[in-house]
PDBML (XML) file of the C-alpha atoms, coordinates in Angstrom:
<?xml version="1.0" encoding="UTF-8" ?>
<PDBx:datablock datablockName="MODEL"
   xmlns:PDBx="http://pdbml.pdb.org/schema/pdbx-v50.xsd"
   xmlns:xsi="http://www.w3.org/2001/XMLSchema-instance"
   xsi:schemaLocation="http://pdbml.pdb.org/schema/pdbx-v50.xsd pdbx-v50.xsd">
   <PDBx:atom_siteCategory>
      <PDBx:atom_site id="1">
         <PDBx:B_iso_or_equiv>0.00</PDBx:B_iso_or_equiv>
         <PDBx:Cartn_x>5.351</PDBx:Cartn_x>
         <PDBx:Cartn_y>-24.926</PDBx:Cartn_y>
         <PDBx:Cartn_z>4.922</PDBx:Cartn_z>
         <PDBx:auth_asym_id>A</PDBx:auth_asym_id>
         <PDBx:auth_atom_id>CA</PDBx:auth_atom_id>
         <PDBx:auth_comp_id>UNK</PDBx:auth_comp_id>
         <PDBx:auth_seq_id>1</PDBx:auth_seq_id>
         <PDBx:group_PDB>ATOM</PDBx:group_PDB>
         <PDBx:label_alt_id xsi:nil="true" />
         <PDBx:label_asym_id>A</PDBx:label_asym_id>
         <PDBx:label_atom_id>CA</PDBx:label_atom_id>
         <PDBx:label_comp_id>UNK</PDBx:label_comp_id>
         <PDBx:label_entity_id>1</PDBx:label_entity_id>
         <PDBx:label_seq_id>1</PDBx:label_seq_id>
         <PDBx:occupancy>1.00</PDBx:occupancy>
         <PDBx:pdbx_PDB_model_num>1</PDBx:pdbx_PDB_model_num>
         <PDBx:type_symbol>C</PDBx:type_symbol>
      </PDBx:atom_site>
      <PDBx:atom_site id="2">
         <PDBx:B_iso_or_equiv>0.00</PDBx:B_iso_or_equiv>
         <PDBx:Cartn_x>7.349</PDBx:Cartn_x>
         <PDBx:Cartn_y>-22.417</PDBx:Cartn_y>
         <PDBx:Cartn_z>2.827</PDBx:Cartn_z>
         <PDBx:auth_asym_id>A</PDBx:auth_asym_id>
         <PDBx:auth_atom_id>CA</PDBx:auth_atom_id>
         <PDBx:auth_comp_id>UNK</PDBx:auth_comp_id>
         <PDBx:auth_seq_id>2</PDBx:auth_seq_id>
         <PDBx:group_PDB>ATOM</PDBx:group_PDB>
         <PDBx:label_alt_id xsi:nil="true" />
         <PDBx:label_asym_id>A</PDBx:label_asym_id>
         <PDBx:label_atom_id>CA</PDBx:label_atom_id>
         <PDBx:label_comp_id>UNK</PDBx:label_comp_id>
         <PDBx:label_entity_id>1</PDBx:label_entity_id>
         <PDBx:label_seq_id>2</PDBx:label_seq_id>
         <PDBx:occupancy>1.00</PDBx:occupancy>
         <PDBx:pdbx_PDB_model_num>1</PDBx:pdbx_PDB_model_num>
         <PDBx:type_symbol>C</PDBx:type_symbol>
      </PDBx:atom_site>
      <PDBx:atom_site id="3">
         <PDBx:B_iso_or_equiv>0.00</PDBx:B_iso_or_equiv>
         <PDBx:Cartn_x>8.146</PDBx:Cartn_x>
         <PDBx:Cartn_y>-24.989</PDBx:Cartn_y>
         <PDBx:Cartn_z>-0.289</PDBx:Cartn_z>
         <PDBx:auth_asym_id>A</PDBx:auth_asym_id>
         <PDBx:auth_atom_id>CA</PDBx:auth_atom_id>
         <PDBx:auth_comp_id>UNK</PDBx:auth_comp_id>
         <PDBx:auth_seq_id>3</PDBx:auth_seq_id>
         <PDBx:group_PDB>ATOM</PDBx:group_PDB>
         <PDBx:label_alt_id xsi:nil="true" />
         <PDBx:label_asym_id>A</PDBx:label_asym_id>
         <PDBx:label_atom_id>CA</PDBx:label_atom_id>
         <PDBx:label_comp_id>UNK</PDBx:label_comp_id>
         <PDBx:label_entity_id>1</PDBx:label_entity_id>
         <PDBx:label_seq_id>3</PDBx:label_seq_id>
         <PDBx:occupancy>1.00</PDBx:occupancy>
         <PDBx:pdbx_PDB_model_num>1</PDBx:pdbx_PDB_model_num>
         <PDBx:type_symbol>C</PDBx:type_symbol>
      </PDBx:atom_site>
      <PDBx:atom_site id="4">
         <PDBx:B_iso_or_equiv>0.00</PDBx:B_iso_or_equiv>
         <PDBx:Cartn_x>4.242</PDBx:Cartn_x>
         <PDBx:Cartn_y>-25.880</PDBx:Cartn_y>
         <PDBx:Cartn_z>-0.651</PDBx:Cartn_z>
         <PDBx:auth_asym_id>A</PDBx:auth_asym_id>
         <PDBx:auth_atom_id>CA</PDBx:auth_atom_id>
         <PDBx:auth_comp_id>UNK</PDBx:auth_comp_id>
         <PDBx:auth_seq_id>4</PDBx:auth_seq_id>
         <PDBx:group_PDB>ATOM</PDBx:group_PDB>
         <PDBx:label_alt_id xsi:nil="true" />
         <PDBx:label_asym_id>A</PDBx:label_asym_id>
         <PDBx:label_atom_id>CA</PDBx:label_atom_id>
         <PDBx:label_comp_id>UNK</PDBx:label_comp_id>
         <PDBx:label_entity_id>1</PDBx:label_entity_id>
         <PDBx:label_seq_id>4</PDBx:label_seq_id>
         <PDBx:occupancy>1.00</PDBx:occupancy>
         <PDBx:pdbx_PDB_model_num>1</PDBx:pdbx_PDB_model_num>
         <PDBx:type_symbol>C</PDBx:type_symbol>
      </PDBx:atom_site>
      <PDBx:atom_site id="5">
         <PDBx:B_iso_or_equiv>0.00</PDBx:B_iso_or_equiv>
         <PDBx:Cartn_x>3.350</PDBx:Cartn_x>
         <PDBx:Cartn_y>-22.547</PDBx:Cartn_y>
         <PDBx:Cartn_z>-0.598</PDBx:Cartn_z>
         <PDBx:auth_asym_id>A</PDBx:auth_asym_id>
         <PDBx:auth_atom_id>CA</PDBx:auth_atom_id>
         <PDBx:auth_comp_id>UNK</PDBx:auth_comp_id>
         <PDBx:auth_seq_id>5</PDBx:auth_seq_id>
         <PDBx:group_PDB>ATOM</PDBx:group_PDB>
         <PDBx:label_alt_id xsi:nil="true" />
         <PDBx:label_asym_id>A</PDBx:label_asym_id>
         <PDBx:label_atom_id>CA</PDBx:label_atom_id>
         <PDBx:label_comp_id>UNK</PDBx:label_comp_id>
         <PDBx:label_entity_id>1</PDBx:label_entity_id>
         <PDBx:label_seq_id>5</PDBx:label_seq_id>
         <PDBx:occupancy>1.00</PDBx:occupancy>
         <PDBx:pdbx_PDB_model_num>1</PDBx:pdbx_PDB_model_num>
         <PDBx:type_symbol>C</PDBx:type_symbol>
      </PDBx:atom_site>
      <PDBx:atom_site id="6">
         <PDBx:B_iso_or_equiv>0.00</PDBx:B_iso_or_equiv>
         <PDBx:Cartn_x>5.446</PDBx:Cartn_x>
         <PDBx:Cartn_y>-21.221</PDBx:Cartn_y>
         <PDBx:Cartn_z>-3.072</PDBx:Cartn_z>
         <PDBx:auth_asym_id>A</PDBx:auth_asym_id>
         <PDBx:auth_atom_id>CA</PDBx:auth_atom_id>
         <PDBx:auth_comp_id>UNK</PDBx:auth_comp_id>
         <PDBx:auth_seq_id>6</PDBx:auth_seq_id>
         <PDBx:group_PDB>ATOM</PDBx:group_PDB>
         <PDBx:label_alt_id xsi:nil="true" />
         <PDBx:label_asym_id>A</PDBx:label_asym_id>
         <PDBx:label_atom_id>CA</PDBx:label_atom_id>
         <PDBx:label_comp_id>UNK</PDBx:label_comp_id>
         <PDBx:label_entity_id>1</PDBx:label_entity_id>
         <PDBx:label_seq_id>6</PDBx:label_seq_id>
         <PDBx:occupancy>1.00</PDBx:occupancy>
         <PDBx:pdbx_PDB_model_num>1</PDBx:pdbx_PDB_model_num>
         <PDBx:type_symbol>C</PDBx:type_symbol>
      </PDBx:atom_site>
      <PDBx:atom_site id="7">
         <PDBx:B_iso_or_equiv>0.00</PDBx:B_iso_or_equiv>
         <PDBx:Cartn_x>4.164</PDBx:Cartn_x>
         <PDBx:Cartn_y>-24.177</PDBx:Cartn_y>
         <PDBx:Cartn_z>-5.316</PDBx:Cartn_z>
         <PDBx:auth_asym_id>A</PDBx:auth_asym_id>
         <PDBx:auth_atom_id>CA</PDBx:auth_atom_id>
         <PDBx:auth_comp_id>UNK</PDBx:auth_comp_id>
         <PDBx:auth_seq_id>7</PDBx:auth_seq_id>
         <PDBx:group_PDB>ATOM</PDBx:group_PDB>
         <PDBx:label_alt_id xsi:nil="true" />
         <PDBx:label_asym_id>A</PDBx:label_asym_id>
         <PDBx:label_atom_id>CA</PDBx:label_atom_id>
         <PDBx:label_comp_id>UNK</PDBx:label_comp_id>
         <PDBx:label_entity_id>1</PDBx:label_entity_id>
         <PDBx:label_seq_id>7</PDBx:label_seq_id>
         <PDBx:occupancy>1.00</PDBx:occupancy>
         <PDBx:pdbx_PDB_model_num>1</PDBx:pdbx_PDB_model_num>
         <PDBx:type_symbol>C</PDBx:type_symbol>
      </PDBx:atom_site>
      <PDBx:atom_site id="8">
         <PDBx:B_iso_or_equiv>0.00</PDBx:B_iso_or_equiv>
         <PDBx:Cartn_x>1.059</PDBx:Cartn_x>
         <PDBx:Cartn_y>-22.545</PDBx:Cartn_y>
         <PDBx:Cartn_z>-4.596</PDBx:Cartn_z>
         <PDBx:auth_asym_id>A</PDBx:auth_asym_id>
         <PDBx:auth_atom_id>CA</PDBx:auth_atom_id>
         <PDBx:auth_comp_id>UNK</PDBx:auth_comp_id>
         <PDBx:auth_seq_id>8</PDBx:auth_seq_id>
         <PDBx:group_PDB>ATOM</PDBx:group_PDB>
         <PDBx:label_alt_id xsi:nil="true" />
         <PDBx:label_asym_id>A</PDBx:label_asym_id>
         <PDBx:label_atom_id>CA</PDBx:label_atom_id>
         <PDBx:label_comp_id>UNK</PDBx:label_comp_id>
         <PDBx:label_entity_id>1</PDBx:label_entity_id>
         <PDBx:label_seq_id>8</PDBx:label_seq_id>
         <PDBx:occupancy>1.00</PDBx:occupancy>
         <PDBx:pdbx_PDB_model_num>1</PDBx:pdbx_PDB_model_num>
         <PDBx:type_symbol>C</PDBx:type_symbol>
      </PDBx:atom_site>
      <PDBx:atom_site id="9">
         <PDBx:B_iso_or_equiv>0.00</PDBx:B_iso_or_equiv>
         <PDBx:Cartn_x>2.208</PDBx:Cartn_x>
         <PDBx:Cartn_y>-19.464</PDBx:Cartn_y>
         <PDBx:Cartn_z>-5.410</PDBx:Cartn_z>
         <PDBx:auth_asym_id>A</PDBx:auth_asym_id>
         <PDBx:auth_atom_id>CA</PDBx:auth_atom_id>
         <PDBx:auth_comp_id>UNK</PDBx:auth_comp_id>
         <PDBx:auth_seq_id>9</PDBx:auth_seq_id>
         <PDBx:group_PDB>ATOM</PDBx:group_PDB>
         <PDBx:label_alt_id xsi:nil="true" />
         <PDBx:label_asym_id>A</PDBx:label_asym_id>
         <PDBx:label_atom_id>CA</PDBx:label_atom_id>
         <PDBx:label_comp_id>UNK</PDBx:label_comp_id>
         <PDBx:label_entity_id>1</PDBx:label_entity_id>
         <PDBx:label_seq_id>9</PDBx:label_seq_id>
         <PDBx:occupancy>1.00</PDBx:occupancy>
         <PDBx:pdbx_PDB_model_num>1</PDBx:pdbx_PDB_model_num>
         <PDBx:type_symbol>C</PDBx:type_symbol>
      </PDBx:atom_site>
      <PDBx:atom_site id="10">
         <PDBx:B_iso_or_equiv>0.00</PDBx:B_iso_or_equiv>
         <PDBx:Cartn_x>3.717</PDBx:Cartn_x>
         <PDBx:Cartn_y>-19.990</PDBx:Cartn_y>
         <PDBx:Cartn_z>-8.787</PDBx:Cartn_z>
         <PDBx:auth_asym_id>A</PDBx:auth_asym_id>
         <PDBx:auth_atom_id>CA</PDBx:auth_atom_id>
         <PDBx:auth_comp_id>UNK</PDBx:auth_comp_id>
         <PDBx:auth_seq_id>10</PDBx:auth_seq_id>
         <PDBx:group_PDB>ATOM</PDBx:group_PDB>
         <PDBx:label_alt_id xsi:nil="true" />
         <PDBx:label_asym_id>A</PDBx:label_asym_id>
         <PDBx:label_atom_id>CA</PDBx:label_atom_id>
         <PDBx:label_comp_id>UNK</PDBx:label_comp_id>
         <PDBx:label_entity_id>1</PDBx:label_entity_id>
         <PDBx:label_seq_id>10</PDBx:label_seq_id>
         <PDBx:occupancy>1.00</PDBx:occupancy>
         <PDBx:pdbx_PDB_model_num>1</PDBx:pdbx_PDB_model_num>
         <PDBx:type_symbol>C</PDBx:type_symbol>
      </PDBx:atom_site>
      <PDBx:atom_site id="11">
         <PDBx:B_iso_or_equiv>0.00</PDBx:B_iso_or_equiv>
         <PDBx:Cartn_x>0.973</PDBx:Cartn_x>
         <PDBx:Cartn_y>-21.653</PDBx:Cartn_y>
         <PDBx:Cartn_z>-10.062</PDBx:Cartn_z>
         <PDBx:auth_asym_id>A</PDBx:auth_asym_id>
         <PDBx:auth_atom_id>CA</PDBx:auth_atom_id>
         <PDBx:auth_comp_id>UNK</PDBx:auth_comp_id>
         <PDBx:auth_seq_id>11</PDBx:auth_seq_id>
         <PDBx:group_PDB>ATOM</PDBx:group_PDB>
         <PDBx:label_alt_id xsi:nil="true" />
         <PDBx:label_asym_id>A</PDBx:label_asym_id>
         <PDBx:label_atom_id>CA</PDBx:label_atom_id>
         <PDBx:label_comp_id>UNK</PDBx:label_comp_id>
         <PDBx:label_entity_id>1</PDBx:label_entity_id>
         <PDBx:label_seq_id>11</PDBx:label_seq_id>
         <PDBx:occupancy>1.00</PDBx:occupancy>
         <PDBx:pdbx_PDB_model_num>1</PDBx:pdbx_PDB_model_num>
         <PDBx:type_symbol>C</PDBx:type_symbol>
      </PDBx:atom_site>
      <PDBx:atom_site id="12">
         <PDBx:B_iso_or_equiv>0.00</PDBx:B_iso_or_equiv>
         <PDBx:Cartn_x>-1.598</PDBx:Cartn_x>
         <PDBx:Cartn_y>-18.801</PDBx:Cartn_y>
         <PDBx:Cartn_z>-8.752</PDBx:Cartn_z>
         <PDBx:auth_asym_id>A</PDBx:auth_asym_id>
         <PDBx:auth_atom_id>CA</PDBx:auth_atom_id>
         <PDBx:auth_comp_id>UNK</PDBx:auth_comp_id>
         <PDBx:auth_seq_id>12</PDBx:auth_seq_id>
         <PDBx:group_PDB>ATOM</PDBx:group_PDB>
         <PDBx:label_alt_id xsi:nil="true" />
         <PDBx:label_asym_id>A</PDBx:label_asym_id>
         <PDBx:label_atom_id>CA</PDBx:label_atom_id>
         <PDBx:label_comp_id>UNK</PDBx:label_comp_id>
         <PDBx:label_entity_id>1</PDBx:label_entity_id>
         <PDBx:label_seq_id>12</PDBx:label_seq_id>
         <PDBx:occupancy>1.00</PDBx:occupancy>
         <PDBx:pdbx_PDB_model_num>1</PDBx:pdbx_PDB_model_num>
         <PDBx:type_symbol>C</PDBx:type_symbol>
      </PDBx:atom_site>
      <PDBx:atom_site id="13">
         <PDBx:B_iso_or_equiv>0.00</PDBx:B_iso_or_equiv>
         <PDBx:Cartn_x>1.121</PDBx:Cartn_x>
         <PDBx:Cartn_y>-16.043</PDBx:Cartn_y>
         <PDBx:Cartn_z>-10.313</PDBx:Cartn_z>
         <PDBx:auth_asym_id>A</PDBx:auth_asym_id>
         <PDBx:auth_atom_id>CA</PDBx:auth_atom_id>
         <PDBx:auth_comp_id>UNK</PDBx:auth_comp_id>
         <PDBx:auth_seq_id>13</PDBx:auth_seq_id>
         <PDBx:group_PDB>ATOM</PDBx:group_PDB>
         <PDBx:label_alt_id xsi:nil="true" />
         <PDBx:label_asym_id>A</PDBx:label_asym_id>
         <PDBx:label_atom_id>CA</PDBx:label_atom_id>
         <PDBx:label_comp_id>UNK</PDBx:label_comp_id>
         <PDBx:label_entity_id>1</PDBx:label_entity_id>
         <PDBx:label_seq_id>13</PDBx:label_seq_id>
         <PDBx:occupancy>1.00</PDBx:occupancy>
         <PDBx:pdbx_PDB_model_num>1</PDBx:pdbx_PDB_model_num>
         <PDBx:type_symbol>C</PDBx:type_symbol>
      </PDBx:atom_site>
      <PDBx:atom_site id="14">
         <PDBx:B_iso_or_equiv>0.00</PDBx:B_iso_or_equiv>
         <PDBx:Cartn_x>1.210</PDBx:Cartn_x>
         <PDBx:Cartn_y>-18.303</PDBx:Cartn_y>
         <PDBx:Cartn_z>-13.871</PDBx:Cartn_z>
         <PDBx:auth_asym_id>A</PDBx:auth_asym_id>
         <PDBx:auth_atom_id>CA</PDBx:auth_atom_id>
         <PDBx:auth_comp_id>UNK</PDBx:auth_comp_id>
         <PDBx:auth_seq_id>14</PDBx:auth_seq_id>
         <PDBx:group_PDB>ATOM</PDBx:group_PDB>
         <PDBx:label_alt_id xsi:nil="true" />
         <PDBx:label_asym_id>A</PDBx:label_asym_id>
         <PDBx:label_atom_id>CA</PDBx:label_atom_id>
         <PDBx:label_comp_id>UNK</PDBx:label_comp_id>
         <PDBx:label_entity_id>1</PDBx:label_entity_id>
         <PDBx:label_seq_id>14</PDBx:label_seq_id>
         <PDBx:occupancy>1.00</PDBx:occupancy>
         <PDBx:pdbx_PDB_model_num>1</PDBx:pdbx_PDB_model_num>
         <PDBx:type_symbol>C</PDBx:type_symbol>
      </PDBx:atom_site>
      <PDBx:atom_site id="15">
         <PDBx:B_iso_or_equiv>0.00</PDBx:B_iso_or_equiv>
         <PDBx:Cartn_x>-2.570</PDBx:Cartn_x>
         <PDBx:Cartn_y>-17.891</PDBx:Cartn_y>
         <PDBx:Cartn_z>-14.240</PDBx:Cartn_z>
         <PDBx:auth_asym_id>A</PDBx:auth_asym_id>
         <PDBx:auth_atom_id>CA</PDBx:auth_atom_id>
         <PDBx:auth_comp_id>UNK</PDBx:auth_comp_id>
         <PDBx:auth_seq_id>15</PDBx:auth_seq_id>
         <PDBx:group_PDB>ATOM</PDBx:group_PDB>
         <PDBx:label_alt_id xsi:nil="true" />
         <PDBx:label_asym_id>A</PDBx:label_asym_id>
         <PDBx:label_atom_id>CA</PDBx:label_atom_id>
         <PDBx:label_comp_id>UNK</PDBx:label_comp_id>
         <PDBx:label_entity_id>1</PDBx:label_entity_id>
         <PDBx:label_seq_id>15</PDBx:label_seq_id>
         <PDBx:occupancy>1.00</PDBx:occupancy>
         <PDBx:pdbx_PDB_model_num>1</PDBx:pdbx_PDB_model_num>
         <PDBx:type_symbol>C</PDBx:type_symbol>
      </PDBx:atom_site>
      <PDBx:atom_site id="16">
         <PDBx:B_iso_or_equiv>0.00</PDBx:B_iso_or_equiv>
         <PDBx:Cartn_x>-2.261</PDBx:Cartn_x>
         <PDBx:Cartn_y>-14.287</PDBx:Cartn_y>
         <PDBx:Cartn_z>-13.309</PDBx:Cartn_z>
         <PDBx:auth_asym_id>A</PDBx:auth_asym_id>
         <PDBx:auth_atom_id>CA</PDBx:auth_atom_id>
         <PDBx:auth_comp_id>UNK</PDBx:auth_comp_id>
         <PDBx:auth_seq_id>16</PDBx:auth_seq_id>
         <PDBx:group_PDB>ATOM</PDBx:group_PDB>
         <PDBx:label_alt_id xsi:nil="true" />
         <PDBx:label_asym_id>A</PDBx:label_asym_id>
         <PDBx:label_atom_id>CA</PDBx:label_atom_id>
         <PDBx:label_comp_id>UNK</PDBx:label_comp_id>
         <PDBx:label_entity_id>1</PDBx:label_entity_id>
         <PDBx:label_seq_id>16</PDBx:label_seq_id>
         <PDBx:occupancy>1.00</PDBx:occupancy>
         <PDBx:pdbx_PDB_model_num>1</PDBx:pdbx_PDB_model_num>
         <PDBx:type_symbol>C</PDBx:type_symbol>
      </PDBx:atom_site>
      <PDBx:atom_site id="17">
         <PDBx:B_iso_or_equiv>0.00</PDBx:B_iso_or_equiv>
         <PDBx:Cartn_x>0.571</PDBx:Cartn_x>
         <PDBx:Cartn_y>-13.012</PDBx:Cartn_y>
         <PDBx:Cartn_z>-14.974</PDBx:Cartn_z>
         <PDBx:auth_asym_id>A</PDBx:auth_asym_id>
         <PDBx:auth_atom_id>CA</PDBx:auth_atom_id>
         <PDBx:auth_comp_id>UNK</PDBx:auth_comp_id>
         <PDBx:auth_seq_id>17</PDBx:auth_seq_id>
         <PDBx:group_PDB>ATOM</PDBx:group_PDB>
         <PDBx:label_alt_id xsi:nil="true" />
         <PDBx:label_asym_id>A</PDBx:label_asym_id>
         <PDBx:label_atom_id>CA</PDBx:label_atom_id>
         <PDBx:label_comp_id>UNK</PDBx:label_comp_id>
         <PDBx:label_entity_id>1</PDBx:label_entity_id>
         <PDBx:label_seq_id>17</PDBx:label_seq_id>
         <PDBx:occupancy>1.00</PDBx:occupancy>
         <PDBx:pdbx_PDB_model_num>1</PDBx:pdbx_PDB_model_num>
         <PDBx:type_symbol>C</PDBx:type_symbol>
      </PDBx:atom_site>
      <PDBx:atom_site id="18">
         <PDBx:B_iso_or_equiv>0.00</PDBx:B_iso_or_equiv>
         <PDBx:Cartn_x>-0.563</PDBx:Cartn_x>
         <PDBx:Cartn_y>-10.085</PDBx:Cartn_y>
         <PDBx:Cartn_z>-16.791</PDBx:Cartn_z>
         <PDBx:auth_asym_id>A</PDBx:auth_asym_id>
         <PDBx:auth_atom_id>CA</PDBx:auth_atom_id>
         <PDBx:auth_comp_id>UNK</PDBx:auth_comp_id>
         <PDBx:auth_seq_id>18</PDBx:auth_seq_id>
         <PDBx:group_PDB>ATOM</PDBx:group_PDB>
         <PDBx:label_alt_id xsi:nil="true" />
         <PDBx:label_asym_id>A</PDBx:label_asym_id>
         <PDBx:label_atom_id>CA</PDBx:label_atom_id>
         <PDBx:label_comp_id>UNK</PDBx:label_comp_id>
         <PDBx:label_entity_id>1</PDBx:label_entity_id>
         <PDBx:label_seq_id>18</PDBx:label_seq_id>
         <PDBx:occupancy>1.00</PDBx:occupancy>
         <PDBx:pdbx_PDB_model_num>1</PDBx:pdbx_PDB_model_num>
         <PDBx:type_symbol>C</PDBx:type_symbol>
      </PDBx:atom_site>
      <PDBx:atom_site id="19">
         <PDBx:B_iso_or_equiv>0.00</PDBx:B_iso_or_equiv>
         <PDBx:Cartn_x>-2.751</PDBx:Cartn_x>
         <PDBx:Cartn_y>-8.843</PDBx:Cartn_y>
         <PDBx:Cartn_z>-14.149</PDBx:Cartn_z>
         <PDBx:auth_asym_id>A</PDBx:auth_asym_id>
         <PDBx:auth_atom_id>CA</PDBx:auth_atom_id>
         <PDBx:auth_comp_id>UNK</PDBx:auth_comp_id>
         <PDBx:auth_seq_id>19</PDBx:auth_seq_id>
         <PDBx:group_PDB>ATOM</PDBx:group_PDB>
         <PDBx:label_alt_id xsi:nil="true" />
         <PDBx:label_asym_id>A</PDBx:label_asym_id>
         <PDBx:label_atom_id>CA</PDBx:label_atom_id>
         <PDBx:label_comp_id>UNK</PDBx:label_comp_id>
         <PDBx:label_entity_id>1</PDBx:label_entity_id>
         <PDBx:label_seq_id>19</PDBx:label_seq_id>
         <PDBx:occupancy>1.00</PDBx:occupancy>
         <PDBx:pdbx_PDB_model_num>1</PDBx:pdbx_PDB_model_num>
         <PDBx:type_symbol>C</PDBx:type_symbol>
      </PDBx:atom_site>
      <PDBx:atom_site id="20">
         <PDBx:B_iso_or_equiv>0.00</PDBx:B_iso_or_equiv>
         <PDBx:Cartn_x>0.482</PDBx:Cartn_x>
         <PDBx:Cartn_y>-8.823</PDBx:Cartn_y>
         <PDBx:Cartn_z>-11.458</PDBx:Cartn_z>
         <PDBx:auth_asym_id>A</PDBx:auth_asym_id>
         <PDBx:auth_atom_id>CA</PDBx:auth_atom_id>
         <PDBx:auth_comp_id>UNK</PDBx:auth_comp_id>
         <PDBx:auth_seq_id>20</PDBx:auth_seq_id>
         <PDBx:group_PDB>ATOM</PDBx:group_PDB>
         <PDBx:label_alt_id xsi:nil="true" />
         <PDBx:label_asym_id>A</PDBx:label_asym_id>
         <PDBx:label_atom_id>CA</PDBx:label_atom_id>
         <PDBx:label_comp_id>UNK</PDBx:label_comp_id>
         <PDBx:label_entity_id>1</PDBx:label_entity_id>
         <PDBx:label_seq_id>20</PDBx:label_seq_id>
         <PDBx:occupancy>1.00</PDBx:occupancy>
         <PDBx:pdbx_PDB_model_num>1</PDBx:pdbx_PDB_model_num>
         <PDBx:type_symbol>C</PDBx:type_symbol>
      </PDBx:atom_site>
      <PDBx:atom_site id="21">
         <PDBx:B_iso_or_equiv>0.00</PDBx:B_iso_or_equiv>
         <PDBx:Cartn_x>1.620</PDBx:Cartn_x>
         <PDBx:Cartn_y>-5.768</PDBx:Cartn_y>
         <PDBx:Cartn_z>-9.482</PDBx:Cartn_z>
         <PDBx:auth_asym_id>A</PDBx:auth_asym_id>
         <PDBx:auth_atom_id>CA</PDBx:auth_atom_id>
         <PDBx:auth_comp_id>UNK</PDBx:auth_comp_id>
         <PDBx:auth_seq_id>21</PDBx:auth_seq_id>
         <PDBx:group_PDB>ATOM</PDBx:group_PDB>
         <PDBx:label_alt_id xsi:nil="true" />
         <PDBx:label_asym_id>A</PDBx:label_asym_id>
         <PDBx:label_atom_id>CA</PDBx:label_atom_id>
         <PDBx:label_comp_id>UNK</PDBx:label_comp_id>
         <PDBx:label_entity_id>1</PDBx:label_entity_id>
         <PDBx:label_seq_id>21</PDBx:label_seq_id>
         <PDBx:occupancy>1.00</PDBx:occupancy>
         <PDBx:pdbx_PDB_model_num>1</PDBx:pdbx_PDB_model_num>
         <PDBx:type_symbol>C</PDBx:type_symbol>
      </PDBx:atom_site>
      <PDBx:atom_site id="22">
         <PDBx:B_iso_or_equiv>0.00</PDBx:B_iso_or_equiv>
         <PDBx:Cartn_x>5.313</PDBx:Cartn_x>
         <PDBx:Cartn_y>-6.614</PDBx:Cartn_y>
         <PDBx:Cartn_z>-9.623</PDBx:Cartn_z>
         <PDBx:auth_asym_id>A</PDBx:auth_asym_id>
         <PDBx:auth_atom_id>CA</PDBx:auth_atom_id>
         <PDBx:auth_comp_id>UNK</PDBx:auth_comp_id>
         <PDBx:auth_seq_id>22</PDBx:auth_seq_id>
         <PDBx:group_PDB>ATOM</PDBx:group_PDB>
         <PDBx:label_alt_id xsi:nil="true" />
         <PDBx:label_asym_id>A</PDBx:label_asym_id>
         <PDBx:label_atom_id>CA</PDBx:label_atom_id>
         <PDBx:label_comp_id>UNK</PDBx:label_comp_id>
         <PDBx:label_entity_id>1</PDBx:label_entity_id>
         <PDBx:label_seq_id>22</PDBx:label_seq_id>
         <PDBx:occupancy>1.00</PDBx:occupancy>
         <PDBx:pdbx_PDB_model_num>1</PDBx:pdbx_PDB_model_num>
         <PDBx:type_symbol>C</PDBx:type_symbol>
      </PDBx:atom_site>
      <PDBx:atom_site id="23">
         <PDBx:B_iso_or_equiv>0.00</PDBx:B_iso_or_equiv>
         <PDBx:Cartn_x>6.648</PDBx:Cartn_x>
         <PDBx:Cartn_y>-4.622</PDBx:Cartn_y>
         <PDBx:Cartn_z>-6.187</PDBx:Cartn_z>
         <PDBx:auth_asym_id>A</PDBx:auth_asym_id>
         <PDBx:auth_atom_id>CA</PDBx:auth_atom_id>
         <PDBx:auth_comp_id>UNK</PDBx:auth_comp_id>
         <PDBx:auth_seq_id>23</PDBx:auth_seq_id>
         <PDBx:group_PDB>ATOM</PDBx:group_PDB>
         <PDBx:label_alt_id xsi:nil="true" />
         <PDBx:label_asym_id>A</PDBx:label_asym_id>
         <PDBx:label_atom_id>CA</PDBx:label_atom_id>
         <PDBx:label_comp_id>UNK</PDBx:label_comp_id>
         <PDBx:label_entity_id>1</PDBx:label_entity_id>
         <PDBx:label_seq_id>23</PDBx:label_seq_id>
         <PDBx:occupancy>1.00</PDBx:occupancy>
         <PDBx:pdbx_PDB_model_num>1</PDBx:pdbx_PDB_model_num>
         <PDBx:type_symbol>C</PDBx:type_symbol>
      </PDBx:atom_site>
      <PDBx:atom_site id="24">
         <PDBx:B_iso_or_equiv>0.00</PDBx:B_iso_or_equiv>
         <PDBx:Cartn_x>4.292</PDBx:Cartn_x>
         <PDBx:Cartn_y>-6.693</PDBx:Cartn_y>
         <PDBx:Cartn_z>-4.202</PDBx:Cartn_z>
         <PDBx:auth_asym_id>A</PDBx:auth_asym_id>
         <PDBx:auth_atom_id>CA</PDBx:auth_atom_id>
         <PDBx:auth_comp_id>UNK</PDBx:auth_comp_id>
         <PDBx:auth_seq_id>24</PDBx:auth_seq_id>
         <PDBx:group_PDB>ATOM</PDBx:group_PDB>
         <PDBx:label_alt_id xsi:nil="true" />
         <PDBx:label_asym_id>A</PDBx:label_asym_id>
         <PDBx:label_atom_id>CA</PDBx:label_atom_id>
         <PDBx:label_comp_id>UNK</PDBx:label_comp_id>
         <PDBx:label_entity_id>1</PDBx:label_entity_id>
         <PDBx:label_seq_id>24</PDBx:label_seq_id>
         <PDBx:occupancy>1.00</PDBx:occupancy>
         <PDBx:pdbx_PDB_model_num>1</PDBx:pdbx_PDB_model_num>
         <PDBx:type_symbol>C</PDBx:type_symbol>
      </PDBx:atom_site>
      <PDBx:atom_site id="25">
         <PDBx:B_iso_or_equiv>0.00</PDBx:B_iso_or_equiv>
         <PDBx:Cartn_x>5.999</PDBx:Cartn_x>
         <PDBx:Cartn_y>-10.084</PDBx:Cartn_y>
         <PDBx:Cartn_z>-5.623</PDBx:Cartn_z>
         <PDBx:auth_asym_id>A</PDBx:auth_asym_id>
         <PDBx:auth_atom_id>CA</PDBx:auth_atom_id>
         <PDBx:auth_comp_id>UNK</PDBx:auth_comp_id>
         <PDBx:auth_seq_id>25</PDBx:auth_seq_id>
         <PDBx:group_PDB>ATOM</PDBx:group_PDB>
         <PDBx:label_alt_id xsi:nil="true" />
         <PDBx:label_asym_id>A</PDBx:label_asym_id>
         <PDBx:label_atom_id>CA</PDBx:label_atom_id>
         <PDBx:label_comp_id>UNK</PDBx:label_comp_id>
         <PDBx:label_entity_id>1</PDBx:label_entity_id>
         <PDBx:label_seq_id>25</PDBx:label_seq_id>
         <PDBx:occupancy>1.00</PDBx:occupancy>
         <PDBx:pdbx_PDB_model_num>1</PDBx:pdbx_PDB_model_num>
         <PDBx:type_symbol>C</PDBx:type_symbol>
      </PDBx:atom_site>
   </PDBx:atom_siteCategory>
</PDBx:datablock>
């Protein structure tokens, strides 16, 4: 599960970069 949805993750985090709240990461 984990591996796929950090794949899922980075790519979400890439298109929101500027707009991330850093602590939560």
């Amino acid at each position: 599960i984990v591996p796929v949805y950090w794949v899922c993750l980075s790519f979400y985090l890439f298109l929101l970069y500027p707009k991330i709240y850093f602590p939560d990461l």
